[in-house]
N, C-alpha and C. Protein backbone atom coordinates (compact mmCIF):
# COMPACT_ATOMS: atom_id res chain seq x y z
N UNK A 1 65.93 52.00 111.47
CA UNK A 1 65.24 50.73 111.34
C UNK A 1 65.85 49.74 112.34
N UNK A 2 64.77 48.88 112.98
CA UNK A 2 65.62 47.90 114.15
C UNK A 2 65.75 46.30 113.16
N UNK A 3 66.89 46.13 113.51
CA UNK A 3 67.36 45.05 112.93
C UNK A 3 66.72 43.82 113.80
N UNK A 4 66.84 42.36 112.95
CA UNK A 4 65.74 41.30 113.72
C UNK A 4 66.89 40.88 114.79
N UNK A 5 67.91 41.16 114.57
CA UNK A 5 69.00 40.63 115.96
C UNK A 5 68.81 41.75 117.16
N UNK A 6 68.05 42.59 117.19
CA UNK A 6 67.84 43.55 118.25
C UNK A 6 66.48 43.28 119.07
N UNK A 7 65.04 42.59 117.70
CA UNK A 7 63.75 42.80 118.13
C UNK A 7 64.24 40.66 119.37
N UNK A 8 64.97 39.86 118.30
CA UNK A 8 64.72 38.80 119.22
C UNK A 8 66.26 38.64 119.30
N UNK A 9 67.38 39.03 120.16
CA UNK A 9 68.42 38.20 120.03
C UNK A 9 69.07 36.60 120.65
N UNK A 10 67.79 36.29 120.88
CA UNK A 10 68.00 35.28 121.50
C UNK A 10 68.00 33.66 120.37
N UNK A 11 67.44 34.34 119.11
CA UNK A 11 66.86 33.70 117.89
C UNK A 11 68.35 34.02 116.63
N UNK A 12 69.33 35.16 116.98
CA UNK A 12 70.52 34.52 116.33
C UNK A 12 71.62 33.95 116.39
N UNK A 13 71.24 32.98 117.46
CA UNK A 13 72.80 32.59 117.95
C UNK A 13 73.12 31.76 117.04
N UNK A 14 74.45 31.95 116.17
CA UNK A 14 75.07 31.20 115.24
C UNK A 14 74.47 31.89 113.83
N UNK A 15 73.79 33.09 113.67
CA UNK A 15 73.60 33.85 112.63
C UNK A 15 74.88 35.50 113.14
N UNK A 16 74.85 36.04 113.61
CA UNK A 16 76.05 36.87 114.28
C UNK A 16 77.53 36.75 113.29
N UNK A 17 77.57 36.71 112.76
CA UNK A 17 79.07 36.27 111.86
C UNK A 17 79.89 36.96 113.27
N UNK A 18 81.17 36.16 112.83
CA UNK A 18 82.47 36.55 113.45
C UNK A 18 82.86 37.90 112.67
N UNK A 19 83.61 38.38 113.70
CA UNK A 19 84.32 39.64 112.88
C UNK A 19 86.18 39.22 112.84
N UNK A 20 86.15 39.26 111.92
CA UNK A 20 87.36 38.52 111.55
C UNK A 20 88.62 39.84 110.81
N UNK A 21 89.38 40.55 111.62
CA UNK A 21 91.07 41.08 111.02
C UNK A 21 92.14 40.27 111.00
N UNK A 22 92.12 40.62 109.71
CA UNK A 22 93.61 39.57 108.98
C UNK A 22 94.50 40.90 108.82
N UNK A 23 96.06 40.70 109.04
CA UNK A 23 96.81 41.71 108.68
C UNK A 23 97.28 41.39 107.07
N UNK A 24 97.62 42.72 106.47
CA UNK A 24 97.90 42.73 105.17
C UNK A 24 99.04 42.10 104.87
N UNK A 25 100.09 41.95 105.76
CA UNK A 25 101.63 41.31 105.90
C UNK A 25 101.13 40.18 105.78
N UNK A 26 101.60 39.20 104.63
CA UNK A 26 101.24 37.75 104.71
C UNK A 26 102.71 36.98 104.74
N UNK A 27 102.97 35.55 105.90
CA UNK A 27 103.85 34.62 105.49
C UNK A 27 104.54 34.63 103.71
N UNK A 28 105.78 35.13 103.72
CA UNK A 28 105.93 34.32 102.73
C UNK A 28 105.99 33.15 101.93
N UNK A 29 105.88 32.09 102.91
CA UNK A 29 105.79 30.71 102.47
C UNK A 29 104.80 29.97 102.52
N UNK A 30 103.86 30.64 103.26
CA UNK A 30 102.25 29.96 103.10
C UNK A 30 101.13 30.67 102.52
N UNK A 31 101.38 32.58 103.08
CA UNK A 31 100.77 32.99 102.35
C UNK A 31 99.29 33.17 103.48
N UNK A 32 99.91 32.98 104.62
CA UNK A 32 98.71 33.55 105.96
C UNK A 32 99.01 34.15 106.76
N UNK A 33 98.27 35.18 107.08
CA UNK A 33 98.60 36.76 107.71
C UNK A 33 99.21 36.30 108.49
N UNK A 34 100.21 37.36 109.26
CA UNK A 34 101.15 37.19 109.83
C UNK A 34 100.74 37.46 111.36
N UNK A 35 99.21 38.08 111.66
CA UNK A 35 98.57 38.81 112.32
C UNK A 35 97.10 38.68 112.44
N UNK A 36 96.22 37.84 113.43
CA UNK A 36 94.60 38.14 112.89
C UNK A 36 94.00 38.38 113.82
N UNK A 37 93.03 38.57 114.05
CA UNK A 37 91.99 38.82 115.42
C UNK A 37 90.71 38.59 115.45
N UNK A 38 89.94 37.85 116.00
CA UNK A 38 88.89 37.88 115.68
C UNK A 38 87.60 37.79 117.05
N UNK A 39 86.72 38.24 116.85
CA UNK A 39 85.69 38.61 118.00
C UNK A 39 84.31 37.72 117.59
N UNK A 40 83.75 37.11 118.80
CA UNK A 40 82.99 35.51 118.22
C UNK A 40 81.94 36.07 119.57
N UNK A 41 81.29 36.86 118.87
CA UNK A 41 79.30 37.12 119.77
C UNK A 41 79.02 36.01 119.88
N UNK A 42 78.15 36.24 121.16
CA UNK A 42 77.19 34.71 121.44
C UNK A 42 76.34 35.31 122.06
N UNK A 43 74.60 34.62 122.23
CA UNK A 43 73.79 35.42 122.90
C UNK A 43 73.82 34.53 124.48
N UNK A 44 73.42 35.09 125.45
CA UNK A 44 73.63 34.07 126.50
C UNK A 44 72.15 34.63 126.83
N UNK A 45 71.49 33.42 126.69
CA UNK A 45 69.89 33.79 127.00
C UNK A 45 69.76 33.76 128.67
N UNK A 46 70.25 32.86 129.79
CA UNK A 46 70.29 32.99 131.20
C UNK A 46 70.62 34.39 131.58
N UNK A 47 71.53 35.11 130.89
CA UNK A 47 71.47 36.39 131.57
C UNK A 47 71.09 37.65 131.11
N UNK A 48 70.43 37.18 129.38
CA UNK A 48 70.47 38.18 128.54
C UNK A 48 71.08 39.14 128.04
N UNK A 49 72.63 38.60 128.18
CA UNK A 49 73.43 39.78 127.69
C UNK A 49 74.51 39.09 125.86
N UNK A 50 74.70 39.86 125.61
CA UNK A 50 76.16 39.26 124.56
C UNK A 50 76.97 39.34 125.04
N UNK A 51 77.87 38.41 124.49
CA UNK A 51 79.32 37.48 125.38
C UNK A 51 80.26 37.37 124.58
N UNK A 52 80.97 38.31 124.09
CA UNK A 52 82.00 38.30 123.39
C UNK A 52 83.05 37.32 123.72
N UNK A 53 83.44 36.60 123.08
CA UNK A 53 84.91 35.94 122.96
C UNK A 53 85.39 36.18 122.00
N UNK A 54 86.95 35.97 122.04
CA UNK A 54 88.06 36.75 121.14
C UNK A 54 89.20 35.72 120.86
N UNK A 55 89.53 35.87 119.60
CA UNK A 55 91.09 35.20 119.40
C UNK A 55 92.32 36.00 119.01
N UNK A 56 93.23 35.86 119.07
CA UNK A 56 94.73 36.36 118.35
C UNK A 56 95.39 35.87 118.04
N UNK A 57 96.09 36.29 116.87
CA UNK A 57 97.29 35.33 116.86
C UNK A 57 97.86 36.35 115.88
N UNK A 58 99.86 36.46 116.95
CA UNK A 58 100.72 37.14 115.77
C UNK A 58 101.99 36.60 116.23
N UNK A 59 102.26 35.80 114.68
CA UNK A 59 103.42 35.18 114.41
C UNK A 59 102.97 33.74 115.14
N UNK A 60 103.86 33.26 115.83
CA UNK A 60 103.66 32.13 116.68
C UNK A 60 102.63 32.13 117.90
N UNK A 61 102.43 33.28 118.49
CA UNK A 61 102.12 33.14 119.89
C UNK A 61 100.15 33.72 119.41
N UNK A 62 99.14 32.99 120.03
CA UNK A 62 98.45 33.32 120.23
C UNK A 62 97.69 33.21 121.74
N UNK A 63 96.37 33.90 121.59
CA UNK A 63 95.47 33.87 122.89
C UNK A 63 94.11 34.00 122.71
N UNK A 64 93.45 33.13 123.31
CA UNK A 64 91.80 33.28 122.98
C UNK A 64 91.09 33.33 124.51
N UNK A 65 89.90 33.98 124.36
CA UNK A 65 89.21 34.12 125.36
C UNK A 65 88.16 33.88 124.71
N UNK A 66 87.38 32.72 124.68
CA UNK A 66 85.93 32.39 123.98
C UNK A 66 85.41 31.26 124.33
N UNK A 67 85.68 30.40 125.06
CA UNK A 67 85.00 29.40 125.51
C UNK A 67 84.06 29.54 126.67
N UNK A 68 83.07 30.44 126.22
CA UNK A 68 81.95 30.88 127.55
C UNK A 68 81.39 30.06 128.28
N UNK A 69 81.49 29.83 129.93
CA UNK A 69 80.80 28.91 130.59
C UNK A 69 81.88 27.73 130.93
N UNK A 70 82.74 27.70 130.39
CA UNK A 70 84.31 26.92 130.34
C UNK A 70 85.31 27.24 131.70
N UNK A 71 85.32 27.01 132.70
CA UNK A 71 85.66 27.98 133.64
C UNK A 71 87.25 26.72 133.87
N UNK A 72 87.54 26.19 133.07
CA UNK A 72 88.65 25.27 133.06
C UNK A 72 90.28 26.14 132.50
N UNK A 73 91.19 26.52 133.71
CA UNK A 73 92.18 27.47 133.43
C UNK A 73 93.49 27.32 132.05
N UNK A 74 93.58 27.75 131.09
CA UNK A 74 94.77 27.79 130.23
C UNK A 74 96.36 27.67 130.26
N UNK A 75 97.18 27.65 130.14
CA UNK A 75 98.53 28.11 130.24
C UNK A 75 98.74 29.34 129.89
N UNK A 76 98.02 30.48 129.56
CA UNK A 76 98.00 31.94 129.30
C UNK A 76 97.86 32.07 130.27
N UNK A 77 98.54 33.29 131.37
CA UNK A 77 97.64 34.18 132.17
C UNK A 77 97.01 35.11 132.04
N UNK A 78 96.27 35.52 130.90
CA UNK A 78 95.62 36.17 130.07
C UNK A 78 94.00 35.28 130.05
N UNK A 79 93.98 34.37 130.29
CA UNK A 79 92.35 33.28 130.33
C UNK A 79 91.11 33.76 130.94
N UNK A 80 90.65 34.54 131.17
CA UNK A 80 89.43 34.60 132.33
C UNK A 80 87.94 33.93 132.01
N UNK A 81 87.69 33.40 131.61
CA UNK A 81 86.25 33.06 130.80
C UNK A 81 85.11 33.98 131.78
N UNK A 82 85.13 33.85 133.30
CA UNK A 82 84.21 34.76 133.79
C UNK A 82 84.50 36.19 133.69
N UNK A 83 85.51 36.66 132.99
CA UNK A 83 85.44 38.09 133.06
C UNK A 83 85.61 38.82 131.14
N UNK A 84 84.79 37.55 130.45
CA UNK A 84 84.07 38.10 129.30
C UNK A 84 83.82 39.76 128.42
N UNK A 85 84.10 40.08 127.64
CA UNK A 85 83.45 41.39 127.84
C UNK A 85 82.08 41.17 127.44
N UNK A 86 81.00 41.77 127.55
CA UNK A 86 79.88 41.42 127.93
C UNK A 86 78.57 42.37 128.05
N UNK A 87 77.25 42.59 127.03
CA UNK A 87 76.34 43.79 127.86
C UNK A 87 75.09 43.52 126.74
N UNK A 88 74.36 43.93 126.86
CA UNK A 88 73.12 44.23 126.57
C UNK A 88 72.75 44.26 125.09
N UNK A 89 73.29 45.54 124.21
CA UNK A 89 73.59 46.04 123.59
C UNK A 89 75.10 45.51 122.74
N UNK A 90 74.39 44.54 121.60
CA UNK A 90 75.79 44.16 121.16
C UNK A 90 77.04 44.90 120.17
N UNK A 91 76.79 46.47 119.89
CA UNK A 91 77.86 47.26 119.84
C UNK A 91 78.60 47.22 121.12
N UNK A 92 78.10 47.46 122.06
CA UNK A 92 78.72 47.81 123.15
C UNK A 92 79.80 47.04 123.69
N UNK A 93 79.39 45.45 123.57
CA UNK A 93 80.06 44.32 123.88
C UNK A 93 80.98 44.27 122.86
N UNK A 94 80.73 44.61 121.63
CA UNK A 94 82.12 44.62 120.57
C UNK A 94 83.09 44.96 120.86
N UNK A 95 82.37 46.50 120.96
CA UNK A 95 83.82 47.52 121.36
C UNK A 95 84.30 47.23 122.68
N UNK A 96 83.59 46.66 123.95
CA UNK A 96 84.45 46.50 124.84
C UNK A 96 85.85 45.11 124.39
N UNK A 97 85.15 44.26 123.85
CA UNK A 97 85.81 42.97 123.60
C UNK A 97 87.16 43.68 122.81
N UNK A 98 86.76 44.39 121.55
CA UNK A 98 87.85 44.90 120.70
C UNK A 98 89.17 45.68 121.77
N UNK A 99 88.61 46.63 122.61
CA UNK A 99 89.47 47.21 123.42
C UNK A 99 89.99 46.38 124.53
N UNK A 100 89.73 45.41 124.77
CA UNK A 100 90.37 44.18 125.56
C UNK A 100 91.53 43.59 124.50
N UNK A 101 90.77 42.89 123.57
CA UNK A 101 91.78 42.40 122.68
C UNK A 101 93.09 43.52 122.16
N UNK A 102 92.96 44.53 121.87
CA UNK A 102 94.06 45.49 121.69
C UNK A 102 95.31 45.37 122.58
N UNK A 103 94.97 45.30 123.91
CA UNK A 103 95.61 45.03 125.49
C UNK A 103 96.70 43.96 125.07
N UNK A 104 95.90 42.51 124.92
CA UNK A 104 96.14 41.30 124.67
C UNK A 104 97.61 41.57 123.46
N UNK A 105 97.20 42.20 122.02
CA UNK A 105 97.84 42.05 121.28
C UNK A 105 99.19 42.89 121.19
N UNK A 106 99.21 44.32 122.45
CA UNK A 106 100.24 44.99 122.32
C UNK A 106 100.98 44.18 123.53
N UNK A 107 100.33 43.45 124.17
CA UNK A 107 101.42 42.49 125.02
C UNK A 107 102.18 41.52 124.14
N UNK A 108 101.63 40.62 123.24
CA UNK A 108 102.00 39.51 122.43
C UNK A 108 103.23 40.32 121.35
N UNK A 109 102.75 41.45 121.11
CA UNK A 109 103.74 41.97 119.78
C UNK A 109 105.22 42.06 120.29
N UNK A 110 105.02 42.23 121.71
CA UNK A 110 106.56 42.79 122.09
C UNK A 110 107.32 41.66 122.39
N UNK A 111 106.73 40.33 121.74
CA UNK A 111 107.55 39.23 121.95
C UNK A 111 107.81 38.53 120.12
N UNK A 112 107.31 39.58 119.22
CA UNK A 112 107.52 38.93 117.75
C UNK A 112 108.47 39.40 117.02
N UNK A 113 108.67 39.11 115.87
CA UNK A 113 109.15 39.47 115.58
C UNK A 113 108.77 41.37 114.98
N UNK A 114 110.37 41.97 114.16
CA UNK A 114 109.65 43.93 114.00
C UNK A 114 108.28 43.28 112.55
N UNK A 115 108.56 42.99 111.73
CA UNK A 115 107.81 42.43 110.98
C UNK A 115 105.81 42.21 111.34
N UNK A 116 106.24 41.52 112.34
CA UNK A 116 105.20 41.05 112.69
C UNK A 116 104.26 41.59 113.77
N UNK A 117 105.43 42.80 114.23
CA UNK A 117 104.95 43.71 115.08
C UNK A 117 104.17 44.91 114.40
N UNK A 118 104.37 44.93 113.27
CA UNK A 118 104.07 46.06 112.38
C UNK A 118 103.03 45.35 111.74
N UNK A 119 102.63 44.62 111.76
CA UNK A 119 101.01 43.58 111.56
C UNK A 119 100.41 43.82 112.60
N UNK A 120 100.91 43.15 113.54
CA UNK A 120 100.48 43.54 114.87
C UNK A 120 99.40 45.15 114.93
N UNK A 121 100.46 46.07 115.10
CA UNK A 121 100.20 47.56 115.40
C UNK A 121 98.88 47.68 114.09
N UNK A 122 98.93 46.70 113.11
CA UNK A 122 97.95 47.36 112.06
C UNK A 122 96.87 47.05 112.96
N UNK A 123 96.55 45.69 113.20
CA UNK A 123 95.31 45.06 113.69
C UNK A 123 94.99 45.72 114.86
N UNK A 124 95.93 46.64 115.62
CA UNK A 124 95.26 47.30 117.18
C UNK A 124 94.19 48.57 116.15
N UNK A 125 95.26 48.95 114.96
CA UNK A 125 94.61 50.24 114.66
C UNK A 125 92.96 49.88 114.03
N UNK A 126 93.07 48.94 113.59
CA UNK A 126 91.70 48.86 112.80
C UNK A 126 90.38 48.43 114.19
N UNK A 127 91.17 47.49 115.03
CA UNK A 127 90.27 47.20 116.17
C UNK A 127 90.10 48.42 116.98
N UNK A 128 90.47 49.83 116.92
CA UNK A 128 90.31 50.89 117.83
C UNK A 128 89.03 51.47 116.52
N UNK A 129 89.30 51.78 115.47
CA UNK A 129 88.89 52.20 114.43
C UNK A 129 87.32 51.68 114.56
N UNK A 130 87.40 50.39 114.20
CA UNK A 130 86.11 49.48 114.36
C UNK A 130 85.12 50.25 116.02
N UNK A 131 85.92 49.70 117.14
CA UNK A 131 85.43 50.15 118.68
C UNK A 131 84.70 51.43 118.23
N UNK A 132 85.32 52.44 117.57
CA UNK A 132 84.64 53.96 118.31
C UNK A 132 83.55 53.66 117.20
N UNK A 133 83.65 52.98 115.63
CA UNK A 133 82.55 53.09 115.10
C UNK A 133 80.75 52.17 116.19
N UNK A 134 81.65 51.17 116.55
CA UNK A 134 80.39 50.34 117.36
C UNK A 134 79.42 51.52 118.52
N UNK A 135 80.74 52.24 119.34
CA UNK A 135 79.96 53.29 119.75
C UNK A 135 79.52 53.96 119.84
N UNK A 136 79.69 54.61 118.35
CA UNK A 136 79.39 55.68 118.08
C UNK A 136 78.13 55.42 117.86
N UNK A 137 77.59 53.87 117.16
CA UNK A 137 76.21 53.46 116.43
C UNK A 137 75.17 53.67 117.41
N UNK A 138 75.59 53.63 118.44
CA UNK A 138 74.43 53.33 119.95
C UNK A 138 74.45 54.89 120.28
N UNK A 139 74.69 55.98 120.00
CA UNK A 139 74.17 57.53 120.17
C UNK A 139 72.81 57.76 119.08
């Protein structure tokens, strides 16, 4: 069955939910993952493709790539806004975005704490987990 975000996707921008991983390790003192990730679709009707942007954050240090069309540089060298992951087919753009963000987060872990690295390593596993299911959907 084709879903109505496939027949018009130009008609759900801001229906798309975020996909949102929280790690199971929570702060003890607040009680918020120690670890999250999250991937933020957008439809970009000028070129007709989906435009993934992404956030992270483990422990202190995070990184986002989601301000599409924003071509204004960060203090990350990790920023690209024109090099998006990005395509047609919005499994496709998931899983590329997810396997970008993985990159992102095994760089960030090796600066946290072991704790938080082991949050960390959960959220690559579920974002690889998630990826092969997105591609698998488009066979």
């Amino acid at each position: 069955m084709t879903a109505v975000a496939d027949l018009f996707p130009e008609t759900v921008n801001g229906v798309v939910p975020v996909r949102r991983f929280e790690s199971t390790l929570c702060d003890p003192k607040w009680g918020n993952p120690r670890a999250l990730a999250e991937l933020r679709p957008q439809w970009n009707a000028s070129s007709g493709e989906w435009v993934i942007g992404w956030f992270c954050f483990v422990e202190k240090a995070s990184a986002d790539e989601w301000l599409h069309g924003q071509n204004t540089p960060q203090s990350w060298p990790w920023y690209r806004p024109g090099s998006q992951p990005n395509g047609k087919e919005l499994d496709v753009a998931l899983a590329v975005a997810a396997r970008a963000l993985k990159i992102v987060l095994t760089q960030i872990k090796e600066y946290a704490q072991p704790e938080a690295a082991k949050a960390a390593d959960e959220l690559i596993e579920r974002l690889e987990t998630e990826a092969r299911k997105w591609l698998g959907a488009i066979n």
